[in-house]
N, C-alpha and C. Protein backbone atom coordinates (compact mmCIF):
# COMPACT_ATOMS: atom_id res chain seq x y z
N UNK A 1 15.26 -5.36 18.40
CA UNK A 1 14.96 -5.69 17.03
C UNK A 1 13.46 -5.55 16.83
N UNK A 2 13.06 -4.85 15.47
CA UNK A 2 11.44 -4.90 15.33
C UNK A 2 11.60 -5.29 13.96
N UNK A 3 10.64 -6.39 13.97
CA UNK A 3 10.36 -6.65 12.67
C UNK A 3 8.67 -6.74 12.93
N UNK A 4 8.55 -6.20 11.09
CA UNK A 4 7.59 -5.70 10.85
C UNK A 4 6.89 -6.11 9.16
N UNK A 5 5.72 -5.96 8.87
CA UNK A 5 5.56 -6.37 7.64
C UNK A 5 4.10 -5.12 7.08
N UNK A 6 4.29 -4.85 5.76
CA UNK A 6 3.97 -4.17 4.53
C UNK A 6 3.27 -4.89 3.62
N UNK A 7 1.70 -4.99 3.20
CA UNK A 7 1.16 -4.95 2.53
C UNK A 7 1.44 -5.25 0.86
N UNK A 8 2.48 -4.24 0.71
CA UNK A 8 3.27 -3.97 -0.83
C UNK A 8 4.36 -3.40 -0.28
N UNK A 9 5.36 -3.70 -1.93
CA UNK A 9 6.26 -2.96 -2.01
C UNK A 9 6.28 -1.26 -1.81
N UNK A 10 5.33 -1.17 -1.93
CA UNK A 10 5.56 0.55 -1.71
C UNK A 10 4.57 1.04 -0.34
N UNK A 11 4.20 -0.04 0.43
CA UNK A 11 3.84 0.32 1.69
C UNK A 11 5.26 0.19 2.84
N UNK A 12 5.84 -0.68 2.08
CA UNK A 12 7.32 -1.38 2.83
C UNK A 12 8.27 0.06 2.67
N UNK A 13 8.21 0.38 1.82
CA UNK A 13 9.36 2.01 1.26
C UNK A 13 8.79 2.87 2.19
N UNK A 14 6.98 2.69 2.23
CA UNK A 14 6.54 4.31 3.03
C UNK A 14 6.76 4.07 4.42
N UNK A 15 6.86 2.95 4.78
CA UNK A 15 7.21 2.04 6.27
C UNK A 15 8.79 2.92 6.38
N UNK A 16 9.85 2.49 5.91
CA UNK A 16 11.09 2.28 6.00
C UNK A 16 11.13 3.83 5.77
N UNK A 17 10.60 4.69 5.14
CA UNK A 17 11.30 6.23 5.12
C UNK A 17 10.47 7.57 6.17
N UNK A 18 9.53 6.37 6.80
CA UNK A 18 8.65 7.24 8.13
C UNK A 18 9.61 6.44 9.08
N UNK A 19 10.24 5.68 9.47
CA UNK A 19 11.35 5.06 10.42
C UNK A 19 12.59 6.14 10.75
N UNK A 20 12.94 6.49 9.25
CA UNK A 20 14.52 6.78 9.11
C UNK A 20 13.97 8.52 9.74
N UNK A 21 12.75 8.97 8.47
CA UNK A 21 12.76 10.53 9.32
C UNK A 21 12.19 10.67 10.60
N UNK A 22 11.78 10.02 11.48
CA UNK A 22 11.31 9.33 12.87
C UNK A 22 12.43 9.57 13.51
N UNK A 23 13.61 8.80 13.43
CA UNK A 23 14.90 8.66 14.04
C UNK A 23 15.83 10.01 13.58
N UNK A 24 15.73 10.54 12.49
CA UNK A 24 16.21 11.97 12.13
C UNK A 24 15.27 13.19 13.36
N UNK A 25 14.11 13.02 13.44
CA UNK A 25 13.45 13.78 13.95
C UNK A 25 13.61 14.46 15.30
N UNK A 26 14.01 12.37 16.15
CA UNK A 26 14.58 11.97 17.14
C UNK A 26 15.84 12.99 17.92
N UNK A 27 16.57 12.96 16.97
CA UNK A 27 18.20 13.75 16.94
C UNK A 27 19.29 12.17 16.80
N UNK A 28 18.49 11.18 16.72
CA UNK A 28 19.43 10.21 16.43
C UNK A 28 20.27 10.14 14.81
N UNK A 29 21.63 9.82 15.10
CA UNK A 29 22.49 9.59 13.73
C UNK A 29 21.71 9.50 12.60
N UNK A 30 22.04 9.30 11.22
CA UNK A 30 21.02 8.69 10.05
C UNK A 30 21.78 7.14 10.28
N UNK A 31 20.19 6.66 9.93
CA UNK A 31 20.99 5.01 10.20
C UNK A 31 21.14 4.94 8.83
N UNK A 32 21.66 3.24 8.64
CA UNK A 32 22.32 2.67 7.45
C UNK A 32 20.83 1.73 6.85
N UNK A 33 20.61 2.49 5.74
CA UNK A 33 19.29 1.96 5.25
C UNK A 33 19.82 0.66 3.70
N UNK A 34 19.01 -0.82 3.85
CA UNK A 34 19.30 -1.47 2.96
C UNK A 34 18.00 -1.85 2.13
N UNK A 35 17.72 -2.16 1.16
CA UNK A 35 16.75 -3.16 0.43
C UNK A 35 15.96 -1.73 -0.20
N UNK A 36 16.24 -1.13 -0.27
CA UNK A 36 15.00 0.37 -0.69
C UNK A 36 14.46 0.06 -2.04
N UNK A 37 15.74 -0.40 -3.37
CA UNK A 37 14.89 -0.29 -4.67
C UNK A 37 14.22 -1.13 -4.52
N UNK A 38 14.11 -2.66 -3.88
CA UNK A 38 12.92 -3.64 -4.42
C UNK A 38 12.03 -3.40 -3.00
N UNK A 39 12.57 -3.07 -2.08
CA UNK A 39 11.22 -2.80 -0.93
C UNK A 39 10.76 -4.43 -0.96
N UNK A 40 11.46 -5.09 -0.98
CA UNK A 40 10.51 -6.53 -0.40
C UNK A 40 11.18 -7.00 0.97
N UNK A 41 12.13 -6.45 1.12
CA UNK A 41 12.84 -6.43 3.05
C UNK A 41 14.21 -5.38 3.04
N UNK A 42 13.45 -4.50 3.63
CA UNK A 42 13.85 -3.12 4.36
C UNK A 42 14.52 -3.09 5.17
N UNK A 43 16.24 -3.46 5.26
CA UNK A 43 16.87 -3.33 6.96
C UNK A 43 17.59 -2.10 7.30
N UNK A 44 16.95 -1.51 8.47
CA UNK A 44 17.22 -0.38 9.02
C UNK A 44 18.23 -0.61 10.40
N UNK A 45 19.30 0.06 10.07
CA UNK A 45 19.99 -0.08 11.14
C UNK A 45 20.45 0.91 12.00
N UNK A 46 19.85 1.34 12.99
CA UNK A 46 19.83 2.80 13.87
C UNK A 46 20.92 2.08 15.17
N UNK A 47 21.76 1.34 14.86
CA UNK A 47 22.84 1.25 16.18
C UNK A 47 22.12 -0.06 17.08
N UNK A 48 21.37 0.91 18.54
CA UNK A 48 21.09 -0.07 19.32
C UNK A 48 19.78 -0.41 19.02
N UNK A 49 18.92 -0.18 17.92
CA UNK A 49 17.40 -0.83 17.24
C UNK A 49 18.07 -1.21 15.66
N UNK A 50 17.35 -2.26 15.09
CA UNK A 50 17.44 -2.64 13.94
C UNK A 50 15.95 -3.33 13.68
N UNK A 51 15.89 -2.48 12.72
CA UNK A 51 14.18 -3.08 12.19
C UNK A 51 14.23 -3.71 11.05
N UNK A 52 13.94 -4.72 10.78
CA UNK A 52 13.04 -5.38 9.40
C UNK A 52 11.78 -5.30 9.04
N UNK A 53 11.64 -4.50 7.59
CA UNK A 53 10.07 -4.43 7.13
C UNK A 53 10.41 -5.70 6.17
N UNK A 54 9.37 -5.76 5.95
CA UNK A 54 9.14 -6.74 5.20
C UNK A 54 7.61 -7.02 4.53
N UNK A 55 7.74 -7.26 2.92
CA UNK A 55 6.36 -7.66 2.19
C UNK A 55 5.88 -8.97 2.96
N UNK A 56 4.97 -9.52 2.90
CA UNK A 56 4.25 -10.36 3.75
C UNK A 56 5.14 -12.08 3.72
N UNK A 57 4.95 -12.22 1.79
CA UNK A 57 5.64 -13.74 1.54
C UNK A 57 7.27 -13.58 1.60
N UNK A 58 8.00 -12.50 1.77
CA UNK A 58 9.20 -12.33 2.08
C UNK A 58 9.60 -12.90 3.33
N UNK A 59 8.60 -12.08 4.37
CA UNK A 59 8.63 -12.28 6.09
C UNK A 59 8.39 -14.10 6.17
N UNK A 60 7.75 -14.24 5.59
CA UNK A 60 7.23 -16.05 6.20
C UNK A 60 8.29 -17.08 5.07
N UNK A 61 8.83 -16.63 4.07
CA UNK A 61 10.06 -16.90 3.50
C UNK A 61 11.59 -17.40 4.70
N UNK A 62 11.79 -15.86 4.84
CA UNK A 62 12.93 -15.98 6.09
C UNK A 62 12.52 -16.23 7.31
N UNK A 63 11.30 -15.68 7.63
CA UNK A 63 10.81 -16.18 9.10
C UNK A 63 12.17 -16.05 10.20
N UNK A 64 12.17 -14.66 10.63
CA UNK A 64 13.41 -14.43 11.46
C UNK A 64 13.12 -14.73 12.90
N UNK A 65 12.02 -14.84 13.27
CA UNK A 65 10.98 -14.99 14.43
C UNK A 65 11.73 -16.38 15.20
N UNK A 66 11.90 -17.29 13.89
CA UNK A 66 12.15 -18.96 14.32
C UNK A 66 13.54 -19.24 14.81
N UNK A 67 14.54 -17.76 14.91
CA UNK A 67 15.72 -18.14 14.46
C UNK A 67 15.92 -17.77 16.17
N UNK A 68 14.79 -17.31 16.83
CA UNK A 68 15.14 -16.94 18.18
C UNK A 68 13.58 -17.75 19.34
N UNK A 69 13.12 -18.99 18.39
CA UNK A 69 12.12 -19.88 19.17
C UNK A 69 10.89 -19.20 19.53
N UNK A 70 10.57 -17.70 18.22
CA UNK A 70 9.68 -17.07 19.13
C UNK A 70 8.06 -17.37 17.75
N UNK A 71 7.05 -17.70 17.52
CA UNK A 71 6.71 -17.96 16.87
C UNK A 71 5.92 -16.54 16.48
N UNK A 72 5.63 -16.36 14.84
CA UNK A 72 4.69 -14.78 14.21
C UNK A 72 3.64 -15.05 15.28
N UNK A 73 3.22 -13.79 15.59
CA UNK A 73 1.80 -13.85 15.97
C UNK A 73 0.67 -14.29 15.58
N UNK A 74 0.58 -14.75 14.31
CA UNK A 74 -0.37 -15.73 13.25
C UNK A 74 -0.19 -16.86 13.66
N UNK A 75 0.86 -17.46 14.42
CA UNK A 75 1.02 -18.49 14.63
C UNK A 75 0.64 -19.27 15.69
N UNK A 76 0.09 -20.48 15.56
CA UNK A 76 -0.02 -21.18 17.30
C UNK A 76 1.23 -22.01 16.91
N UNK A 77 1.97 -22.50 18.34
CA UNK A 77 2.87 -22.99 18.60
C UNK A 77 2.57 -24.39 18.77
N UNK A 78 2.86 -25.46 18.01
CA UNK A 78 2.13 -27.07 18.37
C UNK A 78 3.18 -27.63 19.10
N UNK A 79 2.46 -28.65 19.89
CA UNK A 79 3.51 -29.55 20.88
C UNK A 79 3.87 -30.78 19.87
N UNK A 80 5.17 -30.71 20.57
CA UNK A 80 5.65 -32.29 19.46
C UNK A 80 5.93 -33.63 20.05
């Protein structure tokens, strides 16, 4: 899994359609591309990789990072 984050909505689109022709380029399948008209989270699904782009307040919104104990790299980890 790569998740990833975009500036803007239309850095997130130019993110997500240099991925897909990347993996076309590759000789891999076309993956199954989601979120394209609003570009505020991009899920690309190429089989055994799946990437999330994501606009910045989208990413720290869902924060997918937390859902596997691993904290953003912005982040320090506090003791409790």
């Amino acid at each position: 899994m790569v998740i990833a984050s975009g500036r803007s909505t239309t850095q997130v689109g130019a993110l997500a359609d240099r991925v897909v022709r990347a993996l076309k380029d590759m000789g891999a399948p076309t993956p199954a591309v989601e979120g394209v008209p609003a570009c505020d989270w991009v899920l690309i699904d190429a089989g055994d990789v799946i990437v999330h782009l994501f606009r910045p307040e989208v990413r720290a919104f869902y924060n997918l990072e937390k859902m596997w104990g691993v904290d953003r790299p912005t982040e320090a980890r506090t003791s409790a």
